[in-house]
C-alpha atoms as a PDB file:
ATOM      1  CA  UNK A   1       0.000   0.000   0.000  1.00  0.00           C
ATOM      2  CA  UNK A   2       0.881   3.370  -0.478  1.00  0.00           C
ATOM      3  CA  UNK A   3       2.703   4.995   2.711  1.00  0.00           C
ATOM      4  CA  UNK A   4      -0.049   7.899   2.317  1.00  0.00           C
ATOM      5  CA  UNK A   5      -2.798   5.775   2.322  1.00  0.00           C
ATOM      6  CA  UNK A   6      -1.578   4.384   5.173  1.00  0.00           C
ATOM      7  CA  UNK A   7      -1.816   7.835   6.823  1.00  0.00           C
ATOM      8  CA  UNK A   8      -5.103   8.712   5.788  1.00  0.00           C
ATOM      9  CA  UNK A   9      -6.811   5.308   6.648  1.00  0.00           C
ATOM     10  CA  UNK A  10      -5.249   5.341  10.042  1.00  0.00           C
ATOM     11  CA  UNK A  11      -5.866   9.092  10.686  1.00  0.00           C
ATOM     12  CA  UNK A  12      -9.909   8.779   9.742  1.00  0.00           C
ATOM     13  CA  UNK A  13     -10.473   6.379  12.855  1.00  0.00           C
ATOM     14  CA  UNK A  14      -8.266   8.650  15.298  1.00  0.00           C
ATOM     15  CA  UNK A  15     -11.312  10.463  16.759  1.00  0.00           C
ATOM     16  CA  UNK A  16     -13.217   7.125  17.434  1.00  0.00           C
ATOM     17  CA  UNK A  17     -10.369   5.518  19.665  1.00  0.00           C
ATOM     18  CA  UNK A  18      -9.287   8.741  21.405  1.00  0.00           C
ATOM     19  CA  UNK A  19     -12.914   9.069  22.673  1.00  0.00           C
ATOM     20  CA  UNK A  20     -13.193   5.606  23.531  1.00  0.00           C
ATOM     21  CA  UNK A  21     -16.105   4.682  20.874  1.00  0.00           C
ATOM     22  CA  UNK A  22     -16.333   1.381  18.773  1.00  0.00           C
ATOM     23  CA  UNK A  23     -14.186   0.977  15.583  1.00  0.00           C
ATOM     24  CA  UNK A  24     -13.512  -1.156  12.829  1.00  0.00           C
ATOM     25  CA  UNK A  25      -9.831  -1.289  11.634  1.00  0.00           C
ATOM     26  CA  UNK A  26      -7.500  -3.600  10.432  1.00  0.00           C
ATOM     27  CA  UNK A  27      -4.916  -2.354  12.525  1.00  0.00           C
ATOM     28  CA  UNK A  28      -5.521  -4.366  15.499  1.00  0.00           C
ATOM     29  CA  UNK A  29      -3.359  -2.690  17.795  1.00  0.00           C
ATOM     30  CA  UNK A  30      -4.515   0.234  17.284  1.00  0.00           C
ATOM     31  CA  UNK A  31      -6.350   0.888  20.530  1.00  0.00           C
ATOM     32  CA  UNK A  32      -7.169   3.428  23.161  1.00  0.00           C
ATOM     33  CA  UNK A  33      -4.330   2.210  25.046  1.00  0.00           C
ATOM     34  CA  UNK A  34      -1.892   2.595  21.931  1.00  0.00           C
ATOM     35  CA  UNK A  35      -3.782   5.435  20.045  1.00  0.00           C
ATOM     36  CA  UNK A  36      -0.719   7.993  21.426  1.00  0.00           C
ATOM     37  CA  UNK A  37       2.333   5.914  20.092  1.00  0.00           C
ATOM     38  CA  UNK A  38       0.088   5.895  17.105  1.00  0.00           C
ATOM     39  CA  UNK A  39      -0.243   9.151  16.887  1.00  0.00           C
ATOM     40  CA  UNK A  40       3.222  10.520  17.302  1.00  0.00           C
ATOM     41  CA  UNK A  41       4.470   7.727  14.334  1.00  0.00           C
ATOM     42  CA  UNK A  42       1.622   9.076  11.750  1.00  0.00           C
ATOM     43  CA  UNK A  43       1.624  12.495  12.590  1.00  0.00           C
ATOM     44  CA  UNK A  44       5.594  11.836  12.034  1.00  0.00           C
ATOM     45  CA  UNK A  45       5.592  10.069   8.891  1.00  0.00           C
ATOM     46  CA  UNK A  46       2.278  12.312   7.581  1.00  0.00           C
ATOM     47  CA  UNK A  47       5.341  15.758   7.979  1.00  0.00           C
ATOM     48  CA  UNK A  48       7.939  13.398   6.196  1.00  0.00           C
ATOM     49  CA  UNK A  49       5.629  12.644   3.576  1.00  0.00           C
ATOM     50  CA  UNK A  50       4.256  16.215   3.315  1.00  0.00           C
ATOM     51  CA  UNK A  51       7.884  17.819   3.611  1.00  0.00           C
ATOM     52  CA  UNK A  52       9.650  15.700   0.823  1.00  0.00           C
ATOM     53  CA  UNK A  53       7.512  17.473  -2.045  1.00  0.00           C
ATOM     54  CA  UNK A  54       9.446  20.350  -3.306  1.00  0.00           C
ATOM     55  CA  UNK A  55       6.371  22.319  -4.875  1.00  0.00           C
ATOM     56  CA  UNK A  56       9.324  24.707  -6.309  1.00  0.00           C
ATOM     57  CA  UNK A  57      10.042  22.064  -8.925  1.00  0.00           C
ATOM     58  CA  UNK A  58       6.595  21.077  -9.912  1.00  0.00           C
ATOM     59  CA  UNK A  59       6.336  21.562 -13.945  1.00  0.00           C
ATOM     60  CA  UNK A  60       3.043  24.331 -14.725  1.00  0.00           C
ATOM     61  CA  UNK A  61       1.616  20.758 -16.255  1.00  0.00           C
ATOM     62  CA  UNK A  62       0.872  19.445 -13.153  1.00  0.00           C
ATOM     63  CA  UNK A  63      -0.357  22.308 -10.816  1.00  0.00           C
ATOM     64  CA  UNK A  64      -3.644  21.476 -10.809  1.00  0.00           C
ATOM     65  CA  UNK A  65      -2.999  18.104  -9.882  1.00  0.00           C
ATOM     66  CA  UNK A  66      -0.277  18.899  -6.997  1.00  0.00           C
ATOM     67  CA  UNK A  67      -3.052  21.141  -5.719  1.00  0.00           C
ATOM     68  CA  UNK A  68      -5.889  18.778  -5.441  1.00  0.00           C
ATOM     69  CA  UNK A  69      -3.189  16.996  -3.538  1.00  0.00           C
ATOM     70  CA  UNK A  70      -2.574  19.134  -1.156  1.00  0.00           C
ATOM     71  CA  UNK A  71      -6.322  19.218  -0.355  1.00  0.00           C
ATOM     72  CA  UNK A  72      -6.659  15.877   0.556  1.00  0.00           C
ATOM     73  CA  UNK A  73      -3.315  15.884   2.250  1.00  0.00           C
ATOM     74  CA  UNK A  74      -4.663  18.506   4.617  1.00  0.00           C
ATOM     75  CA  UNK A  75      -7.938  17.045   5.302  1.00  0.00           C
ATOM     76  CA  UNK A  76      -5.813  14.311   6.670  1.00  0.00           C
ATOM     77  CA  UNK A  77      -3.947  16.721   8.628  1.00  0.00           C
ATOM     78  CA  UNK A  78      -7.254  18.158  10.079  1.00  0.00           C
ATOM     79  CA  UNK A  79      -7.948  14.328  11.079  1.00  0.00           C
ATOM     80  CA  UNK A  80      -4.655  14.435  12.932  1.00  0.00           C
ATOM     81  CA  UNK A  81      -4.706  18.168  14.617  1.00  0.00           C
ATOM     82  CA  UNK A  82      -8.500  17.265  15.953  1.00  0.00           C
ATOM     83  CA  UNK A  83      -7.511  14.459  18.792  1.00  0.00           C
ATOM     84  CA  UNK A  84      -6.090  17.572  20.586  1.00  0.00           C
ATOM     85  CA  UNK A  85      -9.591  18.544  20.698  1.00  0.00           C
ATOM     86  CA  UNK A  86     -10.437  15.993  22.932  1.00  0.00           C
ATOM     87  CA  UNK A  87     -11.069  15.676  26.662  1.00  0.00           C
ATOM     88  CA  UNK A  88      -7.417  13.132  26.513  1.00  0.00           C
ATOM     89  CA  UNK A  89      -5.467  15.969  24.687  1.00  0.00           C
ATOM     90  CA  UNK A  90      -2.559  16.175  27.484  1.00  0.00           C
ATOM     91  CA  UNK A  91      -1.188  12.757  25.551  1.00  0.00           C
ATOM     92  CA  UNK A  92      -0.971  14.592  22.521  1.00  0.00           C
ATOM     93  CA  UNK A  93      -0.341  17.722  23.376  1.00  0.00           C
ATOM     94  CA  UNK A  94       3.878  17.563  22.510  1.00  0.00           C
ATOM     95  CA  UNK A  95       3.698  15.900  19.439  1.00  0.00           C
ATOM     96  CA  UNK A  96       1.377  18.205  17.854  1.00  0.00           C
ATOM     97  CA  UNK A  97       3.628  20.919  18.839  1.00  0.00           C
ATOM     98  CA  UNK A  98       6.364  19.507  17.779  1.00  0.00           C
ATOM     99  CA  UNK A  99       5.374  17.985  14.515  1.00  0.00           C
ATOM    100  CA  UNK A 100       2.742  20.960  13.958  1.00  0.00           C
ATOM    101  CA  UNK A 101       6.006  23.444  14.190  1.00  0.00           C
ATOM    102  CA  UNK A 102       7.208  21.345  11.300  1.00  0.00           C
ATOM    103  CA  UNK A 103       4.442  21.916   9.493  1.00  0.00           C
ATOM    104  CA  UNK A 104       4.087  25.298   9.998  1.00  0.00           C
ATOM    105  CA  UNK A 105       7.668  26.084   8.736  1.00  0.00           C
ATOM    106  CA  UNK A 106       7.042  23.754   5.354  1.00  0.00           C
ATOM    107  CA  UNK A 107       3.602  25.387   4.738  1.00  0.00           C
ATOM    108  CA  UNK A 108       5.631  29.128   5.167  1.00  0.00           C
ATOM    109  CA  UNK A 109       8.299  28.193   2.809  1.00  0.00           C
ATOM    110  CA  UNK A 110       6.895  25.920   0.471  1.00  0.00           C
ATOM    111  CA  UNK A 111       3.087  25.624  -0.111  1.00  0.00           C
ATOM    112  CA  UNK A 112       2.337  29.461   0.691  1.00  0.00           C
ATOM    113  CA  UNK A 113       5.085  30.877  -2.064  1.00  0.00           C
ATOM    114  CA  UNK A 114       3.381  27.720  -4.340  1.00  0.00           C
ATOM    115  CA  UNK A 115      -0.143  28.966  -3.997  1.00  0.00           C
ATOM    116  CA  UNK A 116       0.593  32.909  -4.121  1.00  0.00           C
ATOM    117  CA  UNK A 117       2.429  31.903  -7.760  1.00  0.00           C
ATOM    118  CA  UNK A 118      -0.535  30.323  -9.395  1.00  0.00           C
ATOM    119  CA  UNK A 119      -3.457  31.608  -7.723  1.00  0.00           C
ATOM    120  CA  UNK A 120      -4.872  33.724 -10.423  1.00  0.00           C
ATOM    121  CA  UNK A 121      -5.153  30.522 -13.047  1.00  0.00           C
ATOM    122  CA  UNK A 122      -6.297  28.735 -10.215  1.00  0.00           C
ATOM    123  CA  UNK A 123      -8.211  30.478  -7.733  1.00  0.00           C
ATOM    124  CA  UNK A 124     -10.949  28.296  -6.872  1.00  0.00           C
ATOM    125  CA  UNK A 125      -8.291  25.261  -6.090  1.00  0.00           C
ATOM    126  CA  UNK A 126      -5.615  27.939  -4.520  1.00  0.00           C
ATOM    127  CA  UNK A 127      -8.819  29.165  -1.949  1.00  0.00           C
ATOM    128  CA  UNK A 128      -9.210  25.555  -1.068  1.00  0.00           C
ATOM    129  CA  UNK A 129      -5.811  25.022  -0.283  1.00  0.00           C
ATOM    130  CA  UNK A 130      -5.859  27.829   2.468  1.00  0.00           C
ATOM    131  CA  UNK A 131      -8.783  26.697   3.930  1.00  0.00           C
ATOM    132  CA  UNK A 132      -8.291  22.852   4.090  1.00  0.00           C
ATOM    133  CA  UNK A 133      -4.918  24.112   6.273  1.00  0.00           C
ATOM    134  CA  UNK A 134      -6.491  26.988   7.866  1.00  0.00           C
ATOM    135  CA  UNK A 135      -8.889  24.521  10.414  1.00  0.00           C
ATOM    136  CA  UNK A 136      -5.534  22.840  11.122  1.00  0.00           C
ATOM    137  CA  UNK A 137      -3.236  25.920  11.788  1.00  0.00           C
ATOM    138  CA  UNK A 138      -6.075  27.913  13.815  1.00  0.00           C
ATOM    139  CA  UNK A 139      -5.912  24.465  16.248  1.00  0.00           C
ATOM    140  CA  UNK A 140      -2.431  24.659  16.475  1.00  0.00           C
ATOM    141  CA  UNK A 141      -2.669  27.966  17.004  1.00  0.00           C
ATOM    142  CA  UNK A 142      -4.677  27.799  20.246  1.00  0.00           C
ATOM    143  CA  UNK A 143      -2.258  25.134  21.512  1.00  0.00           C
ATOM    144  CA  UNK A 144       0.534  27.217  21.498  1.00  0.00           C
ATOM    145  CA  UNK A 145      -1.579  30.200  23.067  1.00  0.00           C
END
């Protein structure tokens, strides 16, 4: 499977174990118990993922694609940022600092200068970019508040 997919699939039943509720997954140790090593390995691997795109390099071909991507990349993200949300955020609390500050510093050097560049061909896609990140950022935001 596809390392992303991976990510995505996992970070969809997040909210469920944090708050305790039934869940079907084929990860079977993925419990309440284990959702915070969990956590700190996906959110992790999502930044590594995220952070080894160079959007500087992408060929004006393949814009529109890289953008779509970077919607669904973020609604992922959003999956992520929401278990500090929860009544158990204290357990992931750090890592969403951490990893968020990682983040952060990719979507100020890379994806902002990237959407700025084309957002007057692609304005509708550009807007959606900023807001799939902006639910995620404002969280992160009020952590570090």
């Amino acid at each position: 499977k596809d390392s992303m997919k991976i990510v995505e699939e996992i970070s969809t039943v997040f909210p469920a174990v944090v708050a305790g509720l039934h869940y079907e997954t084929v990860y079977q140790s993925l419990n309440p118990q284990t959702v915070s090593i969990y956590y700190k390995v996906i959110f992790a691997h999502f930044i590594k993922i995220v952070s080894n795109t160079n959007l500087s390099l992408v060929p004006e071909d393949q814009v529109e694609a890289v953008m779509t991507g970077l919607v669904l990349k973020h609604a992922t993200l959003w999956n992520i940022v929401q278990c500090t949300k929860t009544k158990n955020f204290r357990k992931f609390f750090s890592v969403a600092i951490k990893f968020g500050h990682n983040f952060l510093d990719y979507f100020v050097r890379q994806i902002l200068p990237f959407v700025s560049k084309y957002f007057i061909p692609f304005q509708t896609l550009s807007l959606q970019v900023i807001s799939s990140i902006q639910r995620s950022t404002r969280q992160l935001q009020a952590l570090c508040a």
